[in-house]
C-alpha atoms as a PDB file:
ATOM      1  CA  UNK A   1     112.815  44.503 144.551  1.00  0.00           C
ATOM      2  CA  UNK A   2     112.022  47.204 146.902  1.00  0.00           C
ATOM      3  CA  UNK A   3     110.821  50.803 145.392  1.00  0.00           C
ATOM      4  CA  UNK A   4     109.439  52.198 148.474  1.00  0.00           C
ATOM      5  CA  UNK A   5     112.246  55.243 148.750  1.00  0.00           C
ATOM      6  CA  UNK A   6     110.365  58.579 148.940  1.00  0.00           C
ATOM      7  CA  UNK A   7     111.160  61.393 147.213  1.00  0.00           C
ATOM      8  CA  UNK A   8     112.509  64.687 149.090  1.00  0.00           C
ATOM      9  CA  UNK A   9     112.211  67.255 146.694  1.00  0.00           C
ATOM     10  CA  UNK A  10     108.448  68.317 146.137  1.00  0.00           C
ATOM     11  CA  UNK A  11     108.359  68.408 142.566  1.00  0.00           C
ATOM     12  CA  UNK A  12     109.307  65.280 142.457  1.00  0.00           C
ATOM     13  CA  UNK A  13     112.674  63.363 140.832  1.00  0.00           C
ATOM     14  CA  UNK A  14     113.300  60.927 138.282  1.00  0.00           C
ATOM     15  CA  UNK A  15     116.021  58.213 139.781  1.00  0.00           C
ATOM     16  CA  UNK A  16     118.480  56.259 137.847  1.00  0.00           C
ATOM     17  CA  UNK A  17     120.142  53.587 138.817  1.00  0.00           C
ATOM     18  CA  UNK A  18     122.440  50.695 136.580  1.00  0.00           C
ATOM     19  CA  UNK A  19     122.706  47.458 137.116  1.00  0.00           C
ATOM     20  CA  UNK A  20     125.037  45.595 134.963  1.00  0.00           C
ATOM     21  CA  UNK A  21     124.273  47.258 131.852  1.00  0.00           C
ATOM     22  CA  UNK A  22     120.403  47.809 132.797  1.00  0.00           C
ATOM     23  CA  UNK A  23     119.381  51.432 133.089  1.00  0.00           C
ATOM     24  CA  UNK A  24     116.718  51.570 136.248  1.00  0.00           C
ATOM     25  CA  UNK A  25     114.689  54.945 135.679  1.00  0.00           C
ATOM     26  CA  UNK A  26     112.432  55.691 138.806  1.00  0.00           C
ATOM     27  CA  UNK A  27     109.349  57.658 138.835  1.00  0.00           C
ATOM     28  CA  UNK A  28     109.602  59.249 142.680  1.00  0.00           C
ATOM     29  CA  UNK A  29     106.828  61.255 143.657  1.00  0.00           C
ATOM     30  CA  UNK A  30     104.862  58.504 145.329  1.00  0.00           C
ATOM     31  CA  UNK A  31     103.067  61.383 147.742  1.00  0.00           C
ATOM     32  CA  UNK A  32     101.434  62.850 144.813  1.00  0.00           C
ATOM     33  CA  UNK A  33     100.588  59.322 142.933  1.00  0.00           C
ATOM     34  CA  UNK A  34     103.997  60.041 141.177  1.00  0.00           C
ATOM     35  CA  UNK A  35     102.212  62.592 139.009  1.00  0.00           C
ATOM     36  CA  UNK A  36     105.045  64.195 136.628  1.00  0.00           C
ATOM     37  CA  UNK A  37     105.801  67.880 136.993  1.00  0.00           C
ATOM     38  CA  UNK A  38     108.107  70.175 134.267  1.00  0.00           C
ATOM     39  CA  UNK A  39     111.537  68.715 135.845  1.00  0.00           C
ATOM     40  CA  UNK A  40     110.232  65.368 136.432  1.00  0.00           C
ATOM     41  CA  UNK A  41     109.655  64.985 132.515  1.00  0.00           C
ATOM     42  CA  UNK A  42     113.714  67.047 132.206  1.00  0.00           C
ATOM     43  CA  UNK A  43     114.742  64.674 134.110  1.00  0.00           C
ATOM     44  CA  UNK A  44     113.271  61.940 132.294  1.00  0.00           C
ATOM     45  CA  UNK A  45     114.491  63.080 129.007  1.00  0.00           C
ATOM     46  CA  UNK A  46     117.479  63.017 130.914  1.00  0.00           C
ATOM     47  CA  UNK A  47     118.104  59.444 131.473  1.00  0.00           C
ATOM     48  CA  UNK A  48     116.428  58.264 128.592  1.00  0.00           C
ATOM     49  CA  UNK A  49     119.242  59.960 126.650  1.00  0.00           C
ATOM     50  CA  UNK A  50     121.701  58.584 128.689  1.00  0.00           C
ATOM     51  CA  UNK A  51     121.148  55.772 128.096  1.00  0.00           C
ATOM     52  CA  UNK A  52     121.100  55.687 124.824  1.00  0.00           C
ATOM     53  CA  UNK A  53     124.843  57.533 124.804  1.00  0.00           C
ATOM     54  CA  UNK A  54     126.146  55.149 127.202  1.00  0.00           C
ATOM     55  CA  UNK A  55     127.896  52.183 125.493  1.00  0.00           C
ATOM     56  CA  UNK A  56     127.984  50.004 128.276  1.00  0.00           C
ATOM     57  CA  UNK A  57     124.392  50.343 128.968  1.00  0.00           C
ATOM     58  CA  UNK A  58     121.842  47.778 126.435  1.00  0.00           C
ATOM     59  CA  UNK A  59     118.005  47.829 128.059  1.00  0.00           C
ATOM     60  CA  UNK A  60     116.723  50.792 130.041  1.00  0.00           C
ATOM     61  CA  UNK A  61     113.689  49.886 132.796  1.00  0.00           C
ATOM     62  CA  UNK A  62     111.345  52.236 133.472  1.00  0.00           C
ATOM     63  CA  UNK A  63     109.452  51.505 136.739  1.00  0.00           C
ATOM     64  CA  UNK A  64     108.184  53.483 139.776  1.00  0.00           C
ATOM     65  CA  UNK A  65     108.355  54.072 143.430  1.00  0.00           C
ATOM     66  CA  UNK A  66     105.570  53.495 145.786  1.00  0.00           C
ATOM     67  CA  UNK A  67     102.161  51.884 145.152  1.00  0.00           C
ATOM     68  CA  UNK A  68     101.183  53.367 141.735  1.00  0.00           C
ATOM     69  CA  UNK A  69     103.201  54.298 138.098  1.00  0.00           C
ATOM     70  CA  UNK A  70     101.845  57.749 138.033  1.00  0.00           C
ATOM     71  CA  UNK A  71      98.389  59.284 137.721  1.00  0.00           C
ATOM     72  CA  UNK A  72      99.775  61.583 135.275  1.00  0.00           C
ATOM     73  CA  UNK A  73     100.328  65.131 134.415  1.00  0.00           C
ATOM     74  CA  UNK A  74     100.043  67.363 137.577  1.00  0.00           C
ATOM     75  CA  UNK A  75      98.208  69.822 135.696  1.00  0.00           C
ATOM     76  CA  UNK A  76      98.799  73.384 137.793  1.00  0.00           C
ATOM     77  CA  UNK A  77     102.632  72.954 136.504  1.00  0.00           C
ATOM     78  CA  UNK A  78     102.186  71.294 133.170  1.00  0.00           C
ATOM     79  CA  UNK A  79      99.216  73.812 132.149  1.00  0.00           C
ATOM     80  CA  UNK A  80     101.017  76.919 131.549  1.00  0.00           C
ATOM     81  CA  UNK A  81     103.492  74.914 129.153  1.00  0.00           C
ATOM     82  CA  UNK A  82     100.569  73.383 127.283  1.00  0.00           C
ATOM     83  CA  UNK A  83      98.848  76.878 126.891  1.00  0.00           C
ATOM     84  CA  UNK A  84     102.454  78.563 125.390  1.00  0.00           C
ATOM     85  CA  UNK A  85     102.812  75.343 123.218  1.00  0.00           C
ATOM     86  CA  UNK A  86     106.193  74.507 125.112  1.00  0.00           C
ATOM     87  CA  UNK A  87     107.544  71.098 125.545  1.00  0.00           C
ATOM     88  CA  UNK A  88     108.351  70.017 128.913  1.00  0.00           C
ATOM     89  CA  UNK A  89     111.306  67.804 127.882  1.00  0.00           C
ATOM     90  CA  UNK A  90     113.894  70.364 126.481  1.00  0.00           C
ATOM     91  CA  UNK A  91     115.367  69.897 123.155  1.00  0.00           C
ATOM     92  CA  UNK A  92     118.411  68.208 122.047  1.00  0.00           C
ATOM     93  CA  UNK A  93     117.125  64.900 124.456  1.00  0.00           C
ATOM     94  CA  UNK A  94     115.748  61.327 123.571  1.00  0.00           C
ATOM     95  CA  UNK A  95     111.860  61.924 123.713  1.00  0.00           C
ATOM     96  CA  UNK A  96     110.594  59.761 126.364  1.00  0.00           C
ATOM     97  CA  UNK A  97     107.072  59.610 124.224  1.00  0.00           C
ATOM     98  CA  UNK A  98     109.121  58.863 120.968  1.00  0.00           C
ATOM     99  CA  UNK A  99     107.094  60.829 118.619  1.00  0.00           C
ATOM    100  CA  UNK A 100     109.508  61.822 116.380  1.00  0.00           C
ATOM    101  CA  UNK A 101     109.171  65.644 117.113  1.00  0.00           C
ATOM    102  CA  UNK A 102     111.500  67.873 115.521  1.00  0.00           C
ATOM    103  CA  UNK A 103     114.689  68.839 117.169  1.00  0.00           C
ATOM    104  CA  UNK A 104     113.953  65.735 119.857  1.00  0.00           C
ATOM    105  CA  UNK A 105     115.943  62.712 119.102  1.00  0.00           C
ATOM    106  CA  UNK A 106     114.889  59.026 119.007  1.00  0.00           C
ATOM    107  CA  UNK A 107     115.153  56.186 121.384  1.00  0.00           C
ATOM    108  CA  UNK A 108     117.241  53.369 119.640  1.00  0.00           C
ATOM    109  CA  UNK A 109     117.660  50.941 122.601  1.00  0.00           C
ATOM    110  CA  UNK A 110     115.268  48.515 123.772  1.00  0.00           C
ATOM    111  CA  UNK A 111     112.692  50.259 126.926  1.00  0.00           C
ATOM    112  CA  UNK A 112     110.867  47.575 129.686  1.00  0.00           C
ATOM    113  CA  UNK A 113     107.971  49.313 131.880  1.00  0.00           C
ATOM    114  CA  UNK A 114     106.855  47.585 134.637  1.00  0.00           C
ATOM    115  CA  UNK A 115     103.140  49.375 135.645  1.00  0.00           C
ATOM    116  CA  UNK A 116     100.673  49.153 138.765  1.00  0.00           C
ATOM    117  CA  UNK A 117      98.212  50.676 140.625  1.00  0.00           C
ATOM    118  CA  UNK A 118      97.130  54.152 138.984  1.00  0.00           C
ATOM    119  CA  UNK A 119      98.303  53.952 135.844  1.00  0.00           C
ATOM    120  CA  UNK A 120      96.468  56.913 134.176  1.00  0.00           C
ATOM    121  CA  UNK A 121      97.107  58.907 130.991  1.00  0.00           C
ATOM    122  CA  UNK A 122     100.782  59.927 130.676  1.00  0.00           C
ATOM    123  CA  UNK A 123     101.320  56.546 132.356  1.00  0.00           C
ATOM    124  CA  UNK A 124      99.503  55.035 129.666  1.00  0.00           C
ATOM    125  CA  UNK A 125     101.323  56.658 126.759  1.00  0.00           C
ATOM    126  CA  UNK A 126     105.025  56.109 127.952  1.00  0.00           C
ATOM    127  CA  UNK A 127     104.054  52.345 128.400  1.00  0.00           C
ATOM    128  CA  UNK A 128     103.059  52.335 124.888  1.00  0.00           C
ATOM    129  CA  UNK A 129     105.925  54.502 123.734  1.00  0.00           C
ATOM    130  CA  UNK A 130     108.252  51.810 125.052  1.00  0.00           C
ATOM    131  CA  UNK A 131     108.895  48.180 123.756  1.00  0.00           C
ATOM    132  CA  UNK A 132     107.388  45.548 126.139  1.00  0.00           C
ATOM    133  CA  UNK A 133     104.798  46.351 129.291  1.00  0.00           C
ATOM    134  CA  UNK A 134     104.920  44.323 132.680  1.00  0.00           C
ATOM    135  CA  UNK A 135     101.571  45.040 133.761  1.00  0.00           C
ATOM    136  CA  UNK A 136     100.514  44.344 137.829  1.00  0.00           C
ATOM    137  CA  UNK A 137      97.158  42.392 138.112  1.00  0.00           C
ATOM    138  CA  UNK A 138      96.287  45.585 140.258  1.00  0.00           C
ATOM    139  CA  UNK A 139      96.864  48.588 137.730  1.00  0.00           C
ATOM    140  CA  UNK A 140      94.544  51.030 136.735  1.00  0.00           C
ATOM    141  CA  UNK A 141      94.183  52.627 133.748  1.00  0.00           C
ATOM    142  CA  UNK A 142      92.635  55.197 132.472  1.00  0.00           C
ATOM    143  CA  UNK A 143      93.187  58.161 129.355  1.00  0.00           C
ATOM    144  CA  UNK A 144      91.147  60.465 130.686  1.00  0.00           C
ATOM    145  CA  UNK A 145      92.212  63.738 129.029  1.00  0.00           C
ATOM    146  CA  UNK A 146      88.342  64.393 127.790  1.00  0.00           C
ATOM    147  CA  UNK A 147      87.410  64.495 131.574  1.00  0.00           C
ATOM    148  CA  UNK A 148      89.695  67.568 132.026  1.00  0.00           C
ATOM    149  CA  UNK A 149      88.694  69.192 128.397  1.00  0.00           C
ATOM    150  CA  UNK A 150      91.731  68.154 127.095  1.00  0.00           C
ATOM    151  CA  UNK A 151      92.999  65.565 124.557  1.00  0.00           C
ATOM    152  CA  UNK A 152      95.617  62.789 124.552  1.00  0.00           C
ATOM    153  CA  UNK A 153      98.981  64.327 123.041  1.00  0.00           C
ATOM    154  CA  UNK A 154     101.384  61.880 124.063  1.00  0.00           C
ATOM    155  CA  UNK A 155     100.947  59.090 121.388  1.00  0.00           C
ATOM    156  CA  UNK A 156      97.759  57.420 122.993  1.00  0.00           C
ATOM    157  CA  UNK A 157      95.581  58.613 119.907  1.00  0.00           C
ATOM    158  CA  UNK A 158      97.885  56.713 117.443  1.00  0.00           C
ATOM    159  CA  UNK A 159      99.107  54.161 119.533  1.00  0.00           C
ATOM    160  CA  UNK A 160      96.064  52.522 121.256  1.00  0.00           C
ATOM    161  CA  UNK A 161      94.422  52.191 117.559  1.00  0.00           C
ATOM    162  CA  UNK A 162      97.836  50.657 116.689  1.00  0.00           C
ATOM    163  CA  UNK A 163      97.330  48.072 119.110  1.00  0.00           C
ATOM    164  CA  UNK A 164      93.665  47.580 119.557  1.00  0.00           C
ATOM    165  CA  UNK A 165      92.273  48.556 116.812  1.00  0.00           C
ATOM    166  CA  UNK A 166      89.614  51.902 116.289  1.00  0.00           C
ATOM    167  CA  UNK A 167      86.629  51.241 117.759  1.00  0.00           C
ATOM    168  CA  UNK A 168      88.575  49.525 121.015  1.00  0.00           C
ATOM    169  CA  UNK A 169      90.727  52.471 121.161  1.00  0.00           C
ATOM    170  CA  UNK A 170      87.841  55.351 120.801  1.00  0.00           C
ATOM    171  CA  UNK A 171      85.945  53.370 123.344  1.00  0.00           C
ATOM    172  CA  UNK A 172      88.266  53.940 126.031  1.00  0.00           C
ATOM    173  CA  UNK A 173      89.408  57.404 124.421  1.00  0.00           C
ATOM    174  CA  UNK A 174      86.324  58.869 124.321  1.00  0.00           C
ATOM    175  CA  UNK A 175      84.925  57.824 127.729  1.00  0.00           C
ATOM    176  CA  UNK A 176      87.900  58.402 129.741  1.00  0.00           C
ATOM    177  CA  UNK A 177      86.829  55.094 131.545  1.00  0.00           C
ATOM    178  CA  UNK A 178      88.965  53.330 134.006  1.00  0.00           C
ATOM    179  CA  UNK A 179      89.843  49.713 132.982  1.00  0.00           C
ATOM    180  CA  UNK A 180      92.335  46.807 134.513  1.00  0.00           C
ATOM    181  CA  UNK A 181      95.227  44.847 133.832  1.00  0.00           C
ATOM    182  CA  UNK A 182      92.825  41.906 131.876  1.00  0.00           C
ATOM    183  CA  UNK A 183      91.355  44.466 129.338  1.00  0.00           C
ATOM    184  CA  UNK A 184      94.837  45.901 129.019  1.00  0.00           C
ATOM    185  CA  UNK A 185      96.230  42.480 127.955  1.00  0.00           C
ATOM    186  CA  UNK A 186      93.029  41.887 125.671  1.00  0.00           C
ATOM    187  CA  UNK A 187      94.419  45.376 123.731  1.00  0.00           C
ATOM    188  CA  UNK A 188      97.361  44.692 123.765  1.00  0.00           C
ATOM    189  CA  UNK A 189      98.693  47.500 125.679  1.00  0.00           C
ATOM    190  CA  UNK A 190     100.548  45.329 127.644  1.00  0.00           C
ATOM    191  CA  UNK A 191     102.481  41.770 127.228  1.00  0.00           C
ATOM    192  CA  UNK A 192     102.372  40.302 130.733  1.00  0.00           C
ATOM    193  CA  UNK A 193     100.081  40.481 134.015  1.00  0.00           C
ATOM    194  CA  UNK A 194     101.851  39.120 136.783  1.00  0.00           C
ATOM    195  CA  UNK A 195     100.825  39.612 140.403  1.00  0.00           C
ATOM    196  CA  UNK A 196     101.407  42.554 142.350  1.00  0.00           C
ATOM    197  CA  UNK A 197     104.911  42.903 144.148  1.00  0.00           C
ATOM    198  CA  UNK A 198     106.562  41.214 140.829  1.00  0.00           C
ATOM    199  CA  UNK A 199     106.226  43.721 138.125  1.00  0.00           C
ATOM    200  CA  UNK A 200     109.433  44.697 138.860  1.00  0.00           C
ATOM    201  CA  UNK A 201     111.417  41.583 138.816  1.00  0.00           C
ATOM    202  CA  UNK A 202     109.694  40.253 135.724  1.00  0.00           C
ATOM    203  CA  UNK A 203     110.807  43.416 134.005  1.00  0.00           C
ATOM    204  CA  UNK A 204     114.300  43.144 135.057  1.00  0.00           C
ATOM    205  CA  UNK A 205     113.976  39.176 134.089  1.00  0.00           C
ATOM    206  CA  UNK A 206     113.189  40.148 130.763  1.00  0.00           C
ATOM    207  CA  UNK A 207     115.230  43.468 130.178  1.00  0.00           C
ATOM    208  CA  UNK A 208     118.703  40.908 131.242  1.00  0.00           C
ATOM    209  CA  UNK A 209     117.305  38.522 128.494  1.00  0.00           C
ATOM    210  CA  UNK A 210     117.805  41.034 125.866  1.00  0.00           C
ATOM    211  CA  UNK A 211     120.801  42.657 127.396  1.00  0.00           C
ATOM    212  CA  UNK A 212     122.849  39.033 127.132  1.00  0.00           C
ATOM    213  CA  UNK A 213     121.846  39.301 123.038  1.00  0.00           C
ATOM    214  CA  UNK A 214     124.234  41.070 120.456  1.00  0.00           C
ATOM    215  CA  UNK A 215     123.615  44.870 121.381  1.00  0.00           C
ATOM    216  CA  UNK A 216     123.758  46.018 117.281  1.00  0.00           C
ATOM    217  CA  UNK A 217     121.251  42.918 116.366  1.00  0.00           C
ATOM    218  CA  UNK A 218     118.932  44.295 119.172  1.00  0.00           C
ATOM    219  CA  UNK A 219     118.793  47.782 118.008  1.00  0.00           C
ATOM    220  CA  UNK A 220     118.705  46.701 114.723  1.00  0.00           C
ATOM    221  CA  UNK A 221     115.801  44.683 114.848  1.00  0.00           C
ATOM    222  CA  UNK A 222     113.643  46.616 117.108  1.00  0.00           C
ATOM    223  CA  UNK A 223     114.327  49.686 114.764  1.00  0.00           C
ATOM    224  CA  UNK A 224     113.732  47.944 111.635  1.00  0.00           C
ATOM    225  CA  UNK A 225     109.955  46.251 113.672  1.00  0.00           C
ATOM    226  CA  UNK A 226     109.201  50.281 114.390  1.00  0.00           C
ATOM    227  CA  UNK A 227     109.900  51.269 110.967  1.00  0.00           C
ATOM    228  CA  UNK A 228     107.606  48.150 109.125  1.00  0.00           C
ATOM    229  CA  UNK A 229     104.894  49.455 112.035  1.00  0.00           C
ATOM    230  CA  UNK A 230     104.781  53.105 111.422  1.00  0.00           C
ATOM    231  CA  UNK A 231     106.175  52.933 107.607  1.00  0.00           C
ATOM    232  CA  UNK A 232     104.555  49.380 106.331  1.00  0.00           C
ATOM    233  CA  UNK A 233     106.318  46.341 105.892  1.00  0.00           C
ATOM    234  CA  UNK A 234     108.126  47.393 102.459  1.00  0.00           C
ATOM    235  CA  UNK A 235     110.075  50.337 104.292  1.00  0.00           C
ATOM    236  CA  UNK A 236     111.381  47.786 106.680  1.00  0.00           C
ATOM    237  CA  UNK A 237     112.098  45.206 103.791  1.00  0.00           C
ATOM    238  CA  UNK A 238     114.089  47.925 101.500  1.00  0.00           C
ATOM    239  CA  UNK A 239     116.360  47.707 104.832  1.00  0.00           C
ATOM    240  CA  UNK A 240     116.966  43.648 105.005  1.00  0.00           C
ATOM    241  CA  UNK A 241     120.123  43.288 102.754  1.00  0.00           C
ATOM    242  CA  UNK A 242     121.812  46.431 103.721  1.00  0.00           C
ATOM    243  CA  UNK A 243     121.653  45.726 107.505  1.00  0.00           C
ATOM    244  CA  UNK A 244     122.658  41.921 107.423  1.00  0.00           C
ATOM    245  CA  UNK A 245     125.619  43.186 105.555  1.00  0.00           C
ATOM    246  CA  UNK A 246     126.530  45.241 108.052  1.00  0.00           C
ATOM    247  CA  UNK A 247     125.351  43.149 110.813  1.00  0.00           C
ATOM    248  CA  UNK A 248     127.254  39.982 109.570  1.00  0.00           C
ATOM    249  CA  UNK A 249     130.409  42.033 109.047  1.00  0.00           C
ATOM    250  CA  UNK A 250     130.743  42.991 113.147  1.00  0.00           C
ATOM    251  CA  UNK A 251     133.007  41.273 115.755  1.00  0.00           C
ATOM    252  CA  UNK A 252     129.202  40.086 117.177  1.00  0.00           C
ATOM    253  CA  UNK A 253     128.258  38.051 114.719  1.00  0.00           C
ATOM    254  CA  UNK A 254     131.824  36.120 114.791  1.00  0.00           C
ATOM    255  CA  UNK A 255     131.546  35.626 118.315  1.00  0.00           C
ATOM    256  CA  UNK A 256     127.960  34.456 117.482  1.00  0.00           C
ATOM    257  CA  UNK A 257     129.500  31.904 115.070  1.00  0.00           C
ATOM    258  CA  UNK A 258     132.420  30.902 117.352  1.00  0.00           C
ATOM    259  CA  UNK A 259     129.919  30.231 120.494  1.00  0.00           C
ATOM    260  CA  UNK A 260     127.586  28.232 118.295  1.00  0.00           C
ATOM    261  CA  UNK A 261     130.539  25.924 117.175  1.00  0.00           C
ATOM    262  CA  UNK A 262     131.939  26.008 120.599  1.00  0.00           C
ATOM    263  CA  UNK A 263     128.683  25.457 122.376  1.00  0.00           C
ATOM    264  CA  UNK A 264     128.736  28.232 124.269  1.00  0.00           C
ATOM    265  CA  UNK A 265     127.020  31.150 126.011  1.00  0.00           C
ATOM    266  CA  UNK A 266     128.046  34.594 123.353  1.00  0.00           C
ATOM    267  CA  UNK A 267     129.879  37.006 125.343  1.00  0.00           C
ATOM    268  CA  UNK A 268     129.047  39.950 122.906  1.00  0.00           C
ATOM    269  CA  UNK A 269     130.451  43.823 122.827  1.00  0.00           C
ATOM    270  CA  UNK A 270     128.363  45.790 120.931  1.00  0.00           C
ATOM    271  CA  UNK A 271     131.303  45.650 117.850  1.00  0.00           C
END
């Protein structure tokens, strides 16, 4: 799929477009390495609500336009926000970074990223703030925030730990080192590494996969995997009976019963 279309505005521009119910979001500032500016990240906050507000839409794709996913903050915008303490998302929106900030809302539905080339920092930390990671055999990466005399506040200091454990996670934390799509894999920062030119179609491969499951089951269980990762596994449990209940009680789950006897594909609604 071709993401070649350059941006006109110089600050950049976060592009959505659906297909079926897929969300594309489109990181466009290719002549600056994609690197996000204050209404780059409004924007972003932008579609990631809408999609989550939008009924007909089930599995948002983030992805970006030209040769690299972003090299990450441009730093003459975004610095005068980080020395006030101001978010550059406003308010009220789905946090891309789904930190659970006060007055920011959560992302319920499921999030695909599909990374290459320069893949640096904020890249890093919206990859892992998403679901699953389509990784190019050509990316970059690199959280180099103690190169600038800055640290990681975007989830990469909970989140690479999460997934790789301390000592892998300070190692690349505290040397700002660059590192490729292999070692990414090895950390499990990402799930696939497919060649370059593809990241996008795998994502969209798997983001329709989910999107033909029941819509309530999906955000159900990814929700209920989040909480059992960032409560423990007896939060999540407490949850079991109560959401099967309510799970088993939807139009879905009939439809699930009626294609299985009918040896069909489900044509679920989201009811």
């Amino acid at each position: 799929m071709n993401t070649a279309n350059p941006t006109a505005h110089p600050e950049g521009s976060i592009d959505t477009d659906v297909l079926g119910s897929l969300l594309l979001i489109g990181i466009n500032r290719p002549a600056k390495l994609n690197g996000f500016t204050p209404k780059m990240f409004r924007e972003l906050g932008e579609a990631y609500t809408r999609l989550d507000d939008d009924p007909v839409l089930r599995v948002g794709v983030l992805h970006a336009m030209g040769d690299h996913f972003t090299a990450g903050l441009d730093l003459p915008t975004i610095a005068p926000l980080m020395q006030r303490g101001e978010k550059a998302v406003p308010p009220g929106l789905v946090d891309p970074l789904n930190l659970d900030m006060d007055g920011y809302r959560r992302r319920t539905k499921p999030m695909i990223v599909a990374v290459k080339g320069i893949t640096y920092t904020l890249g890093i930390e919206l990859m892992l703030a998403a679901d699953i990671v389509v990784a190019a055999d050509n990316c970059r990466f690199s959280q180099l925030e103690v190169k600038r005399g800055i640290m990681a506040t975007g989830g990469a200091t909970l989140r690479m730990a999460e997934r790789a454990g301390l000592g892998n996670a300070l190692m690349h934390l505290l040397t700002g080192d660059e590192f490729g799509s292999a070692e990414a894999l090895r950390l499990n920062f990402v799930q696939k590494v497919v060649p370059a030119g593809s990241e996008l179609d795998e994502a969209l491969k798997l983001a329709n996969a989910i999107a033909a499951q029941a819509p309530l089951a999906v955000v159900a269980t990814r929700l209920n995997a989040l909480k059992a990762v960032e409560h423990g596994p007896i939060e999540a449990m407490r949850e079991f009976i109560d959401t099967q209940q309510r799970l088993s009680r939807s139009e879905d789950a009939a439809e699930g019963v009626r294609s299985f006897v009918e040896r069909r594909e489900a044509r679920f609604q989201g009811r």
